[in-house]
C-alpha atoms as a PDB file:
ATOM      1  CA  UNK A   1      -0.777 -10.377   7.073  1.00  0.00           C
ATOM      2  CA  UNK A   2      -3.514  -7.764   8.692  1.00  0.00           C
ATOM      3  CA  UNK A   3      -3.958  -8.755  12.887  1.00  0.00           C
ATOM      4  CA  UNK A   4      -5.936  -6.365  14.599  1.00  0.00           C
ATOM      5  CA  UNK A   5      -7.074  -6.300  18.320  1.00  0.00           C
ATOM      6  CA  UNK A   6     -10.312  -5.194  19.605  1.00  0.00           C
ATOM      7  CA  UNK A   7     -12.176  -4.819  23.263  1.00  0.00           C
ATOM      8  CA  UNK A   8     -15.537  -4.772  21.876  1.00  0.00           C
ATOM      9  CA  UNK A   9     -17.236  -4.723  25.491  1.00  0.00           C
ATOM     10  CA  UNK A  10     -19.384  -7.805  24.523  1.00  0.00           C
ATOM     11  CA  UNK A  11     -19.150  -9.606  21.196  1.00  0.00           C
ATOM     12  CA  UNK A  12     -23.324 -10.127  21.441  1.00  0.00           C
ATOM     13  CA  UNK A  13     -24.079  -6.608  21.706  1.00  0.00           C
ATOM     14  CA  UNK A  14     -21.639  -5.529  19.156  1.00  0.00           C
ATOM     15  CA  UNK A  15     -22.423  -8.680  16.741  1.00  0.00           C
ATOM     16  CA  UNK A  16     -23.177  -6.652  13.794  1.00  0.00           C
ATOM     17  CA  UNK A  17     -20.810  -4.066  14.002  1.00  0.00           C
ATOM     18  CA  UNK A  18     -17.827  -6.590  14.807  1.00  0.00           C
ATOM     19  CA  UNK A  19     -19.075  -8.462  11.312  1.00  0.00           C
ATOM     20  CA  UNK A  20     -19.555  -5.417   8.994  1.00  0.00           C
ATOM     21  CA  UNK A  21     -15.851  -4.152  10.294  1.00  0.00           C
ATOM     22  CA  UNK A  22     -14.438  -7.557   9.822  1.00  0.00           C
ATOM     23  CA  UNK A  23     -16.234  -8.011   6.105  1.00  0.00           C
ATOM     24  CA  UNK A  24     -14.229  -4.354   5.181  1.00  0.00           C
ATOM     25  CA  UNK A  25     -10.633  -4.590   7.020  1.00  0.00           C
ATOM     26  CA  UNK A  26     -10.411  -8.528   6.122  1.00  0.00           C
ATOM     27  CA  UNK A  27      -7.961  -8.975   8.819  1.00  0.00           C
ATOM     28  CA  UNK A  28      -6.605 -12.456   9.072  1.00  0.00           C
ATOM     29  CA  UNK A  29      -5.870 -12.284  12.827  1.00  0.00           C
ATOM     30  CA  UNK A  30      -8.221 -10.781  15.293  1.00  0.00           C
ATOM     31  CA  UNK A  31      -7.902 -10.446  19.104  1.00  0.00           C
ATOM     32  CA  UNK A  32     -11.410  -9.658  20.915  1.00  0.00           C
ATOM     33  CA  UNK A  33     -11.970  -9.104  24.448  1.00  0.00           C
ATOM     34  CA  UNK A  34     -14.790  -8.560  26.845  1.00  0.00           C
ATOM     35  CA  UNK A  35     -16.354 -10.566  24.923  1.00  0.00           C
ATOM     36  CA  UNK A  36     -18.995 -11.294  27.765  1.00  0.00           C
ATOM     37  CA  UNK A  37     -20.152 -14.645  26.779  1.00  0.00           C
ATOM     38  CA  UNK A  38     -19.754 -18.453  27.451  1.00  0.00           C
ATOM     39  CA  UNK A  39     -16.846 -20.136  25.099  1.00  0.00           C
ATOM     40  CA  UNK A  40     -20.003 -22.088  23.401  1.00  0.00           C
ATOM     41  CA  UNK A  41     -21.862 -19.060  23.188  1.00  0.00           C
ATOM     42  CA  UNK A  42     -19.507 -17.036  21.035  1.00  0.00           C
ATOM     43  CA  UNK A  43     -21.233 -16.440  17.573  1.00  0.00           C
ATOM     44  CA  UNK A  44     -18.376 -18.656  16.232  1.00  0.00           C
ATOM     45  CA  UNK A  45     -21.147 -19.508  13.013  1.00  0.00           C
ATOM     46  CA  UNK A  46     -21.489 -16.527  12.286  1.00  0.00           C
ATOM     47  CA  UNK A  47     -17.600 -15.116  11.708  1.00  0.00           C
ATOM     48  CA  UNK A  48     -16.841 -18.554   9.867  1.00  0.00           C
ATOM     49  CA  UNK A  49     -19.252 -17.387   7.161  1.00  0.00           C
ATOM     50  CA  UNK A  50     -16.507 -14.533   6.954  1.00  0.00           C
ATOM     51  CA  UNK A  51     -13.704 -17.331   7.175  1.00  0.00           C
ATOM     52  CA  UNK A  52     -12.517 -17.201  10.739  1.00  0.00           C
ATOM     53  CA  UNK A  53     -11.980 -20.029  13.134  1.00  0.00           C
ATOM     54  CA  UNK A  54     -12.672 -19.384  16.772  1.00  0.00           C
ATOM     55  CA  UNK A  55     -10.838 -19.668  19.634  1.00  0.00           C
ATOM     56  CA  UNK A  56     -12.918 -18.642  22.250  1.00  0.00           C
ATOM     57  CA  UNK A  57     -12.431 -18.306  25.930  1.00  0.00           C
ATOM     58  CA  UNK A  58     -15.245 -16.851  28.765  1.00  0.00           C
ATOM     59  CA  UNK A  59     -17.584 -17.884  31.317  1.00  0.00           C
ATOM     60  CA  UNK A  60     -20.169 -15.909  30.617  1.00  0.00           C
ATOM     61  CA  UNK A  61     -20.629 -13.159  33.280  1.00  0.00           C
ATOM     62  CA  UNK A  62     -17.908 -10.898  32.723  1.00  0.00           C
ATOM     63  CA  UNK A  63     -14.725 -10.640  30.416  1.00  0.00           C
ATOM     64  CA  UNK A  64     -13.913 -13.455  28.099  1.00  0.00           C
ATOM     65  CA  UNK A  65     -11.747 -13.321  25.143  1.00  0.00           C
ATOM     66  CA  UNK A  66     -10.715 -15.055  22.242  1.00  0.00           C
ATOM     67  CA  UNK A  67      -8.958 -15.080  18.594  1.00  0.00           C
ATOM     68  CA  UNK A  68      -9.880 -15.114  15.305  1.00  0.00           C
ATOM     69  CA  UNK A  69      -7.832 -16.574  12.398  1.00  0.00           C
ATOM     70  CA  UNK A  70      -8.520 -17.612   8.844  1.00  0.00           C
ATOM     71  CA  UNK A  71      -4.928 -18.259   8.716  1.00  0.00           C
ATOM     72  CA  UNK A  72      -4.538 -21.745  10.826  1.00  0.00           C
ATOM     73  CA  UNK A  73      -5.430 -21.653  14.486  1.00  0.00           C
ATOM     74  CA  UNK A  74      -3.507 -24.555  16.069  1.00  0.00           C
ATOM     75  CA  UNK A  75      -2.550 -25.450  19.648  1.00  0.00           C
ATOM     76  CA  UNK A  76      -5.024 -23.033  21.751  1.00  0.00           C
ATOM     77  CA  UNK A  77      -4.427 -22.755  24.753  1.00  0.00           C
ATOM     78  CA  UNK A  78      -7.472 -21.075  27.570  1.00  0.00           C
ATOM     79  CA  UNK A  79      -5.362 -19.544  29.909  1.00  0.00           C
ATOM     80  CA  UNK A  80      -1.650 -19.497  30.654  1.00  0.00           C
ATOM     81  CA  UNK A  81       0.851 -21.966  33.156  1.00  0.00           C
ATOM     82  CA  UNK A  82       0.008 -20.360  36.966  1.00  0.00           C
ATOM     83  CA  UNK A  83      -2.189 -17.604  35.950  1.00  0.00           C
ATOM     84  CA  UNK A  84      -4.270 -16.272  39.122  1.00  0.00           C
ATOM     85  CA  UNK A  85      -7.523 -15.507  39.647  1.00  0.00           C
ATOM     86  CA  UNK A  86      -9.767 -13.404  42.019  1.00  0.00           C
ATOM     87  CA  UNK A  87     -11.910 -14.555  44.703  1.00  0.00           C
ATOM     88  CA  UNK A  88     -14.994 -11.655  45.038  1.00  0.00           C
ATOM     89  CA  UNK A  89     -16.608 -12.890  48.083  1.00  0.00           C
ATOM     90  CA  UNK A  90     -13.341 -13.367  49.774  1.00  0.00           C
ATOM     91  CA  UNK A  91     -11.297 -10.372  48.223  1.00  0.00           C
ATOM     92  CA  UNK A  92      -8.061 -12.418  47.556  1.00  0.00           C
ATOM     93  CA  UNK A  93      -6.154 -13.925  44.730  1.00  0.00           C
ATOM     94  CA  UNK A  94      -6.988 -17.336  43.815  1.00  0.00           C
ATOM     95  CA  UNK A  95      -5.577 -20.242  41.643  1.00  0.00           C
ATOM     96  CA  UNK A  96      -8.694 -20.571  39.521  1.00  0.00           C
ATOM     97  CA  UNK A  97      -8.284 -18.142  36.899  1.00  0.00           C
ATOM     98  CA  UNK A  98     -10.913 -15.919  35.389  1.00  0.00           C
ATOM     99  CA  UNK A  99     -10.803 -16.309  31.582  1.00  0.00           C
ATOM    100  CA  UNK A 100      -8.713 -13.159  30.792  1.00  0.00           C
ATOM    101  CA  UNK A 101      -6.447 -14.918  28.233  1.00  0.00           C
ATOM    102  CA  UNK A 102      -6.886 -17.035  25.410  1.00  0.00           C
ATOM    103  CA  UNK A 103      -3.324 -18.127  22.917  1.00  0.00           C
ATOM    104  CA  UNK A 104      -3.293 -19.811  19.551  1.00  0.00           C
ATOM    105  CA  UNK A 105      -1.264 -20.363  16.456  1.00  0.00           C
ATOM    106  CA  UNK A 106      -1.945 -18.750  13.815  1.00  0.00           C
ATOM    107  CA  UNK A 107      -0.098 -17.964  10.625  1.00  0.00           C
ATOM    108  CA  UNK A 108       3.214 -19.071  12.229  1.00  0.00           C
ATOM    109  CA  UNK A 109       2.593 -16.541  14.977  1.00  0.00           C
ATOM    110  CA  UNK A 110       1.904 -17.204  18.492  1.00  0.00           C
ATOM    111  CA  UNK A 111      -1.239 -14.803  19.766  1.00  0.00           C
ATOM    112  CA  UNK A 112      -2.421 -14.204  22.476  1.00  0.00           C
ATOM    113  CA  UNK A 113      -5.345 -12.233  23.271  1.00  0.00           C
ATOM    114  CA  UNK A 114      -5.517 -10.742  26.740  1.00  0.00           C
ATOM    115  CA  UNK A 115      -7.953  -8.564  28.737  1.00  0.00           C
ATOM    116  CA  UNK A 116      -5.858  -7.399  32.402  1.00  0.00           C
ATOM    117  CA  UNK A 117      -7.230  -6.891  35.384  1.00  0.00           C
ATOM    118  CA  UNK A 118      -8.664  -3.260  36.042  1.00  0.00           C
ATOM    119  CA  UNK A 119      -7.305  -2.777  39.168  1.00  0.00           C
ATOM    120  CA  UNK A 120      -9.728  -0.508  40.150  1.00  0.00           C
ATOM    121  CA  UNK A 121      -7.892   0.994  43.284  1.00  0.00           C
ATOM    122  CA  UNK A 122      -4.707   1.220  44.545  1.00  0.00           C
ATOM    123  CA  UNK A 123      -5.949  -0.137  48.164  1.00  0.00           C
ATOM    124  CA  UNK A 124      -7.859  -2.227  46.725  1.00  0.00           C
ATOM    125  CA  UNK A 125      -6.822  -6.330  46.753  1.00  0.00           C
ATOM    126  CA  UNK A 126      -8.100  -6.347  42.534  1.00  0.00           C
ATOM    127  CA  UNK A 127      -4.942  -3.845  42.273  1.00  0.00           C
ATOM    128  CA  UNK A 128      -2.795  -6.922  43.598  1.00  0.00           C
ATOM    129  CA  UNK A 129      -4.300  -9.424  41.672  1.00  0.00           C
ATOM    130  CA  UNK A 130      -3.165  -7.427  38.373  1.00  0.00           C
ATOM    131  CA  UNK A 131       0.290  -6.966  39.177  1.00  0.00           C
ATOM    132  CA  UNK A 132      -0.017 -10.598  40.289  1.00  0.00           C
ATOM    133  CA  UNK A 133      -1.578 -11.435  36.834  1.00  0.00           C
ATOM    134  CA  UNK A 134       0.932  -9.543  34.979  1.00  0.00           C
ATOM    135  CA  UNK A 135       3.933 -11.105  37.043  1.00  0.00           C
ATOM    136  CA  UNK A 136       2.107 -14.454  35.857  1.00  0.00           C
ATOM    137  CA  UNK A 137       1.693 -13.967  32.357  1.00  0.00           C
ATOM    138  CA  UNK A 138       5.134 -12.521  31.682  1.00  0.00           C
ATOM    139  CA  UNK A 139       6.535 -15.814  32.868  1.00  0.00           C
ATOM    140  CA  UNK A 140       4.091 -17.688  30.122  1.00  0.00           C
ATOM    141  CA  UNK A 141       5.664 -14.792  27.746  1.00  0.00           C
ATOM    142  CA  UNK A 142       9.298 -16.119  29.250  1.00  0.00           C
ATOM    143  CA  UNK A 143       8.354 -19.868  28.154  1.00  0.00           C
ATOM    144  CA  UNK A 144       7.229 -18.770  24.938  1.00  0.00           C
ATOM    145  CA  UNK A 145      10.036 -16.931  23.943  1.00  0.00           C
ATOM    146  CA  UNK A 146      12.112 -19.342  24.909  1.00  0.00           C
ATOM    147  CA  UNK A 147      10.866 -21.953  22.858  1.00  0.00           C
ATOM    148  CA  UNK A 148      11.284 -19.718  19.768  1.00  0.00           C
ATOM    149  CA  UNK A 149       7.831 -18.787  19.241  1.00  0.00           C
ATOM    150  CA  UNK A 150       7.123 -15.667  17.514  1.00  0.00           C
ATOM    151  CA  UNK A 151       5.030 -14.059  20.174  1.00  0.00           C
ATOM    152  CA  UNK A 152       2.803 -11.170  19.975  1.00  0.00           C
ATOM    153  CA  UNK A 153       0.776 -10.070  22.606  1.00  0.00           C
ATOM    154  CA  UNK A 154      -2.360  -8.049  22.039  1.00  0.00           C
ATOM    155  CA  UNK A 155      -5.526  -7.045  24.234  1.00  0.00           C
ATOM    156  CA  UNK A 156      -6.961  -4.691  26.795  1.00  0.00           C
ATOM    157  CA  UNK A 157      -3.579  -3.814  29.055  1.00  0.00           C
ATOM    158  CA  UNK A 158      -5.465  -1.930  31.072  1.00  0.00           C
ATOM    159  CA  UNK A 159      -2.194   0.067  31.345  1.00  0.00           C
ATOM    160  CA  UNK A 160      -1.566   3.403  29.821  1.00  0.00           C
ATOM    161  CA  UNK A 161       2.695   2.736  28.624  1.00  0.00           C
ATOM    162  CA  UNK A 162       3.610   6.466  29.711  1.00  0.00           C
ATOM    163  CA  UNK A 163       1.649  10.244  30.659  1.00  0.00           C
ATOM    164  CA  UNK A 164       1.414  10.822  26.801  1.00  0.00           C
ATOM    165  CA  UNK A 165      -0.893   7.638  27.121  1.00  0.00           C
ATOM    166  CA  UNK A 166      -3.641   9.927  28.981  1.00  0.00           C
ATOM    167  CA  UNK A 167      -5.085  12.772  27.835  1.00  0.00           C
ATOM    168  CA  UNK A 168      -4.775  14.712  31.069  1.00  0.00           C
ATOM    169  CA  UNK A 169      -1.902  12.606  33.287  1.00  0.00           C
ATOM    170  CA  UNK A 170      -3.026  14.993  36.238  1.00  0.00           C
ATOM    171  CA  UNK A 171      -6.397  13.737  36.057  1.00  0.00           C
ATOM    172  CA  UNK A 172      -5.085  10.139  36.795  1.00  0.00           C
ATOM    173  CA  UNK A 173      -2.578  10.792  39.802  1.00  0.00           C
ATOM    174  CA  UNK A 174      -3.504   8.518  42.660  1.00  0.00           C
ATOM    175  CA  UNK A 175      -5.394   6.034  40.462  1.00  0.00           C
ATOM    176  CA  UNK A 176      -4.576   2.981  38.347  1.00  0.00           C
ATOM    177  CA  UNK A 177      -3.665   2.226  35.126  1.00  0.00           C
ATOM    178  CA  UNK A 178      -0.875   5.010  35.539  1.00  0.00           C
ATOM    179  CA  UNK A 179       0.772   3.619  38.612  1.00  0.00           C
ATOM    180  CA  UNK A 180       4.734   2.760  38.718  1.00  0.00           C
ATOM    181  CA  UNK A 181       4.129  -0.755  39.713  1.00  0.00           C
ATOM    182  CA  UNK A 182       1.771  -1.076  36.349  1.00  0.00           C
ATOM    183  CA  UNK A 183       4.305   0.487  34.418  1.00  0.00           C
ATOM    184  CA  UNK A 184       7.182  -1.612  35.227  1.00  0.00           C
ATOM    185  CA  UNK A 185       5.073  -4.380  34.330  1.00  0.00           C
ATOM    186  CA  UNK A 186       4.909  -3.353  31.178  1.00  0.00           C
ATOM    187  CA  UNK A 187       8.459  -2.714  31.379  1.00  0.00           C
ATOM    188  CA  UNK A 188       9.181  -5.978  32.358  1.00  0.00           C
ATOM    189  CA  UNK A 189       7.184  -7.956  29.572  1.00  0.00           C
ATOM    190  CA  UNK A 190       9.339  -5.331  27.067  1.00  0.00           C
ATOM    191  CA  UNK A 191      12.220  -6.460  28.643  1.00  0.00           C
ATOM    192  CA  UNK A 192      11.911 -10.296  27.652  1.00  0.00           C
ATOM    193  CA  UNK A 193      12.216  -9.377  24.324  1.00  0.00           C
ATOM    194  CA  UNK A 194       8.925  -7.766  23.483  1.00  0.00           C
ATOM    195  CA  UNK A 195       8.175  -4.312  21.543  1.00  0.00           C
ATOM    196  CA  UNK A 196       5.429  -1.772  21.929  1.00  0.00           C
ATOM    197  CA  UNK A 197       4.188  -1.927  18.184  1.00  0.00           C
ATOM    198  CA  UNK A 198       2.455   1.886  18.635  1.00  0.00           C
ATOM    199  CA  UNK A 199      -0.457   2.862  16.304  1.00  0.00           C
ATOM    200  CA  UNK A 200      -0.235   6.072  14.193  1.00  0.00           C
ATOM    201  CA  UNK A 201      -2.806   8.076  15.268  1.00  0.00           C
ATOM    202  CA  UNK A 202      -6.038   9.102  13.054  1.00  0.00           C
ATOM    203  CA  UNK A 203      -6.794  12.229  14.935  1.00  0.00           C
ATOM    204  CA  UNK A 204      -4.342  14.494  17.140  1.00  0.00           C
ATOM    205  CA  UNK A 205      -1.067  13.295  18.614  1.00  0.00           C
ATOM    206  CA  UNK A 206      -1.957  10.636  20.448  1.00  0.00           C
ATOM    207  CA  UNK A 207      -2.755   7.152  19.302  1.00  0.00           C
ATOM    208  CA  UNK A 208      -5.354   7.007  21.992  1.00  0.00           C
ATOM    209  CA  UNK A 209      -7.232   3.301  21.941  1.00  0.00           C
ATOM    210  CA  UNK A 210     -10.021   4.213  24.963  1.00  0.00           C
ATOM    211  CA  UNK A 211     -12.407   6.886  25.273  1.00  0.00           C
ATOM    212  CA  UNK A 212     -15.041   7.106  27.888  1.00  0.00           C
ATOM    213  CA  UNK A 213     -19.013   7.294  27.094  1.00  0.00           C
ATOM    214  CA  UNK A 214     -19.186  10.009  28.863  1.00  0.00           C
ATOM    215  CA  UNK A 215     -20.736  13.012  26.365  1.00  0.00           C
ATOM    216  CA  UNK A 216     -18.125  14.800  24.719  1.00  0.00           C
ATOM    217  CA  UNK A 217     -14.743  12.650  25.735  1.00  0.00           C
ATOM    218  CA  UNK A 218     -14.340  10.777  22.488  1.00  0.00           C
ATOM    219  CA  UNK A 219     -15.196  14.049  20.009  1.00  0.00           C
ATOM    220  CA  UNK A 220     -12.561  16.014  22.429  1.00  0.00           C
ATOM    221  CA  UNK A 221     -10.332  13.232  21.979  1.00  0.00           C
ATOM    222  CA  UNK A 222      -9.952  12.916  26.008  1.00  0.00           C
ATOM    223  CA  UNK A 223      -8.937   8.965  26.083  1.00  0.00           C
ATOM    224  CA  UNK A 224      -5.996   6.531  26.949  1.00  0.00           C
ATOM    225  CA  UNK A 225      -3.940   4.613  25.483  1.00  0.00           C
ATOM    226  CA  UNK A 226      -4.545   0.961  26.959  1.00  0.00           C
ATOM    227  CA  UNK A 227      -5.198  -1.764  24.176  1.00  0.00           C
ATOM    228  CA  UNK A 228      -1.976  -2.499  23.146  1.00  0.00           C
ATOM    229  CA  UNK A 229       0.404  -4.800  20.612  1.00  0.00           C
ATOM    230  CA  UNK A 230       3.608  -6.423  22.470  1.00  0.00           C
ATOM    231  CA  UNK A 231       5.090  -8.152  19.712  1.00  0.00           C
ATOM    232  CA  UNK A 232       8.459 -10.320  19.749  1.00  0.00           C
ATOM    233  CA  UNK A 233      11.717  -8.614  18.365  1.00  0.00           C
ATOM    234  CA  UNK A 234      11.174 -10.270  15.169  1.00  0.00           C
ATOM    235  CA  UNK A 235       7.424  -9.886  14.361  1.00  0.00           C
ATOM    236  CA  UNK A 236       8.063  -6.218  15.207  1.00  0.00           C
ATOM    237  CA  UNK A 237      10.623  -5.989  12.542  1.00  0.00           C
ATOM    238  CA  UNK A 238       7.887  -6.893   9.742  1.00  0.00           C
ATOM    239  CA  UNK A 239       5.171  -4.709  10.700  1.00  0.00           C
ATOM    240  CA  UNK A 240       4.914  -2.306   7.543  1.00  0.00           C
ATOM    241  CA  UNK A 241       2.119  -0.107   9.533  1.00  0.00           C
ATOM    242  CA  UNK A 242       0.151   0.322  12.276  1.00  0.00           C
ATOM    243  CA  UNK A 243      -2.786   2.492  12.798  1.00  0.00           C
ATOM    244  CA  UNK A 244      -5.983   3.013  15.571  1.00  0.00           C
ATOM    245  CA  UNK A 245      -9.116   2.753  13.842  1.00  0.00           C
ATOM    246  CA  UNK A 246     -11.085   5.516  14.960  1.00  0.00           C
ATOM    247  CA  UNK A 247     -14.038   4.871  12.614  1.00  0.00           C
ATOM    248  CA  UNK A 248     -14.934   1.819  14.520  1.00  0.00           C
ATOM    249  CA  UNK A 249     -15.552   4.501  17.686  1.00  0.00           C
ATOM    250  CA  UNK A 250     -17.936   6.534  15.647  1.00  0.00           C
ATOM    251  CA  UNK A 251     -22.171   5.708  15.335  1.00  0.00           C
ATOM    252  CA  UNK A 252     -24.472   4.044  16.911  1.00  0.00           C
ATOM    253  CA  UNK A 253     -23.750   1.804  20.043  1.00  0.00           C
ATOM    254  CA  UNK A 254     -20.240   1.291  19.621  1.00  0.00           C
ATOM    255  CA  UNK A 255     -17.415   0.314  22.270  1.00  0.00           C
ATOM    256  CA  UNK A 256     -16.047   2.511  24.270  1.00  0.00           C
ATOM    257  CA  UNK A 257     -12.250   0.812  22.778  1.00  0.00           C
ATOM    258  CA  UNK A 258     -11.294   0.996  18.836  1.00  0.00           C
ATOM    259  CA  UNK A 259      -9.611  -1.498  17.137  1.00  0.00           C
ATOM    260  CA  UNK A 260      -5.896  -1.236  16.815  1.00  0.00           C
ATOM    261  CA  UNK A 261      -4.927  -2.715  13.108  1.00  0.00           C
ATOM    262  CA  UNK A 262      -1.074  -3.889  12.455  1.00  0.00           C
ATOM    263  CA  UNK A 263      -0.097  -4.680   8.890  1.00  0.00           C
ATOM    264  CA  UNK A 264       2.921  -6.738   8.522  1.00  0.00           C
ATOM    265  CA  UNK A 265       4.983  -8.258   5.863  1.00  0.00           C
END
């Protein structure tokens, strides 16, 4: 079984590039996100003429996610049990969620696809809402587990796991994304029973998943390590290899994320 994750920084934009890539890795699972479009205006038509059933979650405006399967996709659910939201015009967490996750069954595996909160500052109240989020979703991750679903958690962290995660970690002091408090969410989710599944890395030392348009940062391979796999003790245990696809960063109008690709038996 091939599952591969993917922020493709709008699903409309990248249509033919997402379809081309998903015609020559044939994955069976795919998590998207920033998919930037309403749930009914996913091109769900056109990746079922490649054999994928859509679950799709967004609202249109900003982020949205959702999962691809040709492999089952049962029991989707938008969202999680007391996931938060943010209020823009107020600046505070809400309880109407912004459509950030998206889970389904597929294959006998329990995905979900997630896109975090940015955080944007540490004074900011959007830094809140992700530790809030994150607090949040590791208690859906809690429930899960608990059941006995085979969980696996893929998406846009917006967290870089450690300072080999950055290019430069001296370029990041004082901002997010590299902050204790992100960390040990992380740490948290890993400590429910979750592993980091980390991607070999095509170029360099550093399985780097994020590289910004700026001119120059992707060639000098000055990028993060942010779109991660957090997969349950024993879905980690099959995974026979695990790699970032660079290629999928190269050419014409791509996103500024590659696809992280997870083969397991």
């Amino acid at each position: 079984m091939r599952l591969a994750t993917w922020n493709v920084n709008s699903v409309k934009a990248r249509l033919p590039r997402l379809l081309d890539w998903l015609a020559d890795k044939e994955p069976d699972i795919v998590c998207l996100q920033e998919t930037k479009c309403p749930a009914d205006g996913f091109p769900a038509r056109e990746v079922a003429a490649l054999g994928y059933a859509t679950a799709a979650h967004g609202d249109g405006r900003w982020n949205g996610v959702a999962v691809l399967s040709r492999v089952g996709l049962e029991d989707v659910s938008p969202g999680f049990p007391g996931e938060p939201g943010f209020d823009s015009a107020k600046g505070t967490v809400t309880v109407t969620p912004e459509p950030r996750a998206v889970g389904a069954t597929c294959g006998g595996l329990r995905v979900w696809s997630i896109y975090a909160p940015n955080g944007r500052t540490l004074d900011s109240p959007h830094y809140t809402y992700k530790l809030a989020w994150f607090a949040a979703f590791g208690e859906a991750v809690r429930a899960e587990l608990r059941a006995g679903r085979a969980v696996v958690a893929c998406g846009d962290f917006n967290v870089a796991p450690t300072d080999a995660d950055v290019w430069d970690p001296a370029v990041f002091a004082g901002s997010t994304h590299v902050t204790p408090a992100e960390r040990q969410a992380l740490a948290e989710l890993r400590a429910l029973g979750l592993r980091d599944v980390v991607p070999t890395p095509m170029k360099g030392p550093h399985p780097f998943t994020y590289w910004d348009y700026r001119a120059g940062m992707f060639h000098k391979d000055m990028g993060m390590r942010i779109d991660l796999v957090y997969a349950a003790a024993g879905v980690a245990d099959r995974v026979r290899s695990a790699y970032v696809d660079r290629e999928a960063r190269k050419g014409k109008g791509p996103s500024d994320h590659a696809p992280v690709v997870v083969d397991l038996d």
